[in-house]
C-alpha atoms as a PDB file:
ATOM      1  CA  UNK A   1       1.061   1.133 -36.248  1.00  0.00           C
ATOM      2  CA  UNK A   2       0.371   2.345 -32.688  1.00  0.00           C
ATOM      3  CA  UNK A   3       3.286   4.785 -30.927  1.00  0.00           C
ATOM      4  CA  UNK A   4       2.311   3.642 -27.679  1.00  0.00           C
ATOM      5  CA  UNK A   5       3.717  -0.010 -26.382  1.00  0.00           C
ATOM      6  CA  UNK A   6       2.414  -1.794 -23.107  1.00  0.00           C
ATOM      7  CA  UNK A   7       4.828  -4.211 -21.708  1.00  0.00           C
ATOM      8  CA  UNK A   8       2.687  -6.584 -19.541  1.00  0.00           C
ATOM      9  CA  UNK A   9       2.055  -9.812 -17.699  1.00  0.00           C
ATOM     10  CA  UNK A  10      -1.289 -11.319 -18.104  1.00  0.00           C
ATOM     11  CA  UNK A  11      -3.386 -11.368 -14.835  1.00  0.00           C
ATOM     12  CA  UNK A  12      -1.157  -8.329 -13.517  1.00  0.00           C
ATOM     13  CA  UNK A  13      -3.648  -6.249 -11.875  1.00  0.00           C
ATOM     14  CA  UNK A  14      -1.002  -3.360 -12.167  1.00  0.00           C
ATOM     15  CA  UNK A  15      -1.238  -3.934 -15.953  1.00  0.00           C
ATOM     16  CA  UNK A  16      -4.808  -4.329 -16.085  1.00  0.00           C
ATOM     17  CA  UNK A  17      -5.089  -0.914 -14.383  1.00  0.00           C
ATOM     18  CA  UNK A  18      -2.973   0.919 -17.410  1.00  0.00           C
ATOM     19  CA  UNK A  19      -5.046  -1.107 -19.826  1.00  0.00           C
ATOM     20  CA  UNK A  20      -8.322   0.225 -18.926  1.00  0.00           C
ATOM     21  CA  UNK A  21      -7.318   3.811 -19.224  1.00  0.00           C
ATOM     22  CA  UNK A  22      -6.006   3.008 -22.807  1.00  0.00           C
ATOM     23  CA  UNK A  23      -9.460   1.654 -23.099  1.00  0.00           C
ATOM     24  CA  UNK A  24     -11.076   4.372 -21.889  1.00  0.00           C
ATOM     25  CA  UNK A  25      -9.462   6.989 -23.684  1.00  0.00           C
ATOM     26  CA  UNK A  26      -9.460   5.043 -26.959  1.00  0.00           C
ATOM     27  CA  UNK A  27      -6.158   4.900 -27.366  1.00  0.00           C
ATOM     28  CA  UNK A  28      -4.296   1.947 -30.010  1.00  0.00           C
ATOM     29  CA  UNK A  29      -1.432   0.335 -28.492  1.00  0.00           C
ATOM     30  CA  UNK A  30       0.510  -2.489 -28.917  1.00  0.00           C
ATOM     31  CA  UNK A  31       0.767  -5.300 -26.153  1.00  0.00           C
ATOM     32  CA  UNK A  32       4.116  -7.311 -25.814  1.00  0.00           C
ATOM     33  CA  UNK A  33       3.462 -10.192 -23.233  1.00  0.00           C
ATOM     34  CA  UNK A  34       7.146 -10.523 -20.875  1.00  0.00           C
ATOM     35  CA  UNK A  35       7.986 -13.889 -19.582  1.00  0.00           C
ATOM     36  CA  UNK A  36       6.958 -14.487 -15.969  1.00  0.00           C
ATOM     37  CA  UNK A  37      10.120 -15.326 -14.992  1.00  0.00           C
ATOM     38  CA  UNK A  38      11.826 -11.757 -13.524  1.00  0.00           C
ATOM     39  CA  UNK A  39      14.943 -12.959 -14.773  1.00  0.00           C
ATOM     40  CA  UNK A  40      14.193 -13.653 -18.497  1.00  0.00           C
ATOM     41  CA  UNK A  41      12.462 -10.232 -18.722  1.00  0.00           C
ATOM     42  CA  UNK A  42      15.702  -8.824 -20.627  1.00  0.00           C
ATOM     43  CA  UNK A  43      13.952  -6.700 -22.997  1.00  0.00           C
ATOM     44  CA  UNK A  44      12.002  -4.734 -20.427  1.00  0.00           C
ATOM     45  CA  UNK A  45      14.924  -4.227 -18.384  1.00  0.00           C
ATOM     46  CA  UNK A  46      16.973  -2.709 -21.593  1.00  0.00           C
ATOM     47  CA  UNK A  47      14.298  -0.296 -21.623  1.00  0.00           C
ATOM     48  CA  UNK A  48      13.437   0.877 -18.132  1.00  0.00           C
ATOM     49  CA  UNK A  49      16.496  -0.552 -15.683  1.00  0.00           C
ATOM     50  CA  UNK A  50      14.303  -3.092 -14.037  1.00  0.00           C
ATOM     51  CA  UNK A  51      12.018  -6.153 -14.378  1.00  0.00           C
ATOM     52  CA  UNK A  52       8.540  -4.858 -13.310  1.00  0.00           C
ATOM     53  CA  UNK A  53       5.678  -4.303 -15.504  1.00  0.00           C
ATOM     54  CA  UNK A  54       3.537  -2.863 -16.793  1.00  0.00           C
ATOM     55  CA  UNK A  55       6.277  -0.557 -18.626  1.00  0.00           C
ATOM     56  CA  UNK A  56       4.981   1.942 -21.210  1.00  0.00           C
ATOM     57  CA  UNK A  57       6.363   3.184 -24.186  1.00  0.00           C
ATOM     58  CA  UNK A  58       5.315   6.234 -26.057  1.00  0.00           C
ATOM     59  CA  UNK A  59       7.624   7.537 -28.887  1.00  0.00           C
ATOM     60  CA  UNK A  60       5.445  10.466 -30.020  1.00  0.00           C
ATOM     61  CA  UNK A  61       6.600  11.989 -26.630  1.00  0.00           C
ATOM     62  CA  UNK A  62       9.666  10.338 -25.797  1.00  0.00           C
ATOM     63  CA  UNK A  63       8.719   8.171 -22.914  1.00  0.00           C
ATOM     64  CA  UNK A  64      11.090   4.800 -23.227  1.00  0.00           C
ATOM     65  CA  UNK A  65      10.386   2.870 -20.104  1.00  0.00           C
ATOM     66  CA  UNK A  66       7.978   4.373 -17.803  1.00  0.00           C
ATOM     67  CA  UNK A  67       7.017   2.176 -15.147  1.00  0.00           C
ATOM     68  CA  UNK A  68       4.725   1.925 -11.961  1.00  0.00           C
ATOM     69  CA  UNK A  69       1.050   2.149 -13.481  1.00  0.00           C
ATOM     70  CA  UNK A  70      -0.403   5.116 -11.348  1.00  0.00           C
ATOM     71  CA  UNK A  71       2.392   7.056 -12.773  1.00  0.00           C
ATOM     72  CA  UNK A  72       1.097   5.653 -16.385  1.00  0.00           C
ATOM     73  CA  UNK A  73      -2.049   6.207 -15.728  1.00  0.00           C
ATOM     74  CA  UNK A  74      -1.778  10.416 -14.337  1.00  0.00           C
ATOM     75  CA  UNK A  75       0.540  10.307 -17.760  1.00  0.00           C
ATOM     76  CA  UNK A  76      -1.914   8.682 -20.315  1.00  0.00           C
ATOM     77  CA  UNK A  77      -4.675  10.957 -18.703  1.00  0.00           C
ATOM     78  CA  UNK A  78      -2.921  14.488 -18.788  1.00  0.00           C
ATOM     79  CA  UNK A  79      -1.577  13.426 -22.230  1.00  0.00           C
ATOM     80  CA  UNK A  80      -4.374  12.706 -24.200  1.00  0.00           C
ATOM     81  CA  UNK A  81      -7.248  13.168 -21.765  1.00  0.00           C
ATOM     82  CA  UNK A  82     -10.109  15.844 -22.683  1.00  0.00           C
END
């Protein structure tokens, strides 16, 4: 089982942006899929006081509830990046 969790929205270019860096560095993950609806996204709220995705989750480093995806990104990169 992957430490890393992606909360995203399918078509969210924001998410798709985070997902091709854990592509590209080859990293497992698991995907949850939020509701569309801002105000059923409980769950991702709980874990990063708001309703946006994508959120990322990474308990090998204690990261519960990064948001905003260029701040993923520069994470996932200087993290485990070459």
């Amino acid at each position: 089982m992957s430490n890393l969790t992606l909360y995203e929205l399918s078509g969210c270019p924001y998410c798709k942006k985070v997902k091709t860096t854990l592509a590209d560095l080859d990293l497992d993950y698991e995907s949850i899929e939020v509701p569309r609806s801002h105000s059923q996204r409980t769950k991702v709220e709980d874990i990063s006081d708001q309703t946006g995705v994508p959120v990322l989750v990474d308990n090998d480093h204690d990261v519960h509830g990064m948001a905003e995806s260029d701040d993923i990104v520069a994470y996932l990169e200087e993290t485990y990046g070459s």
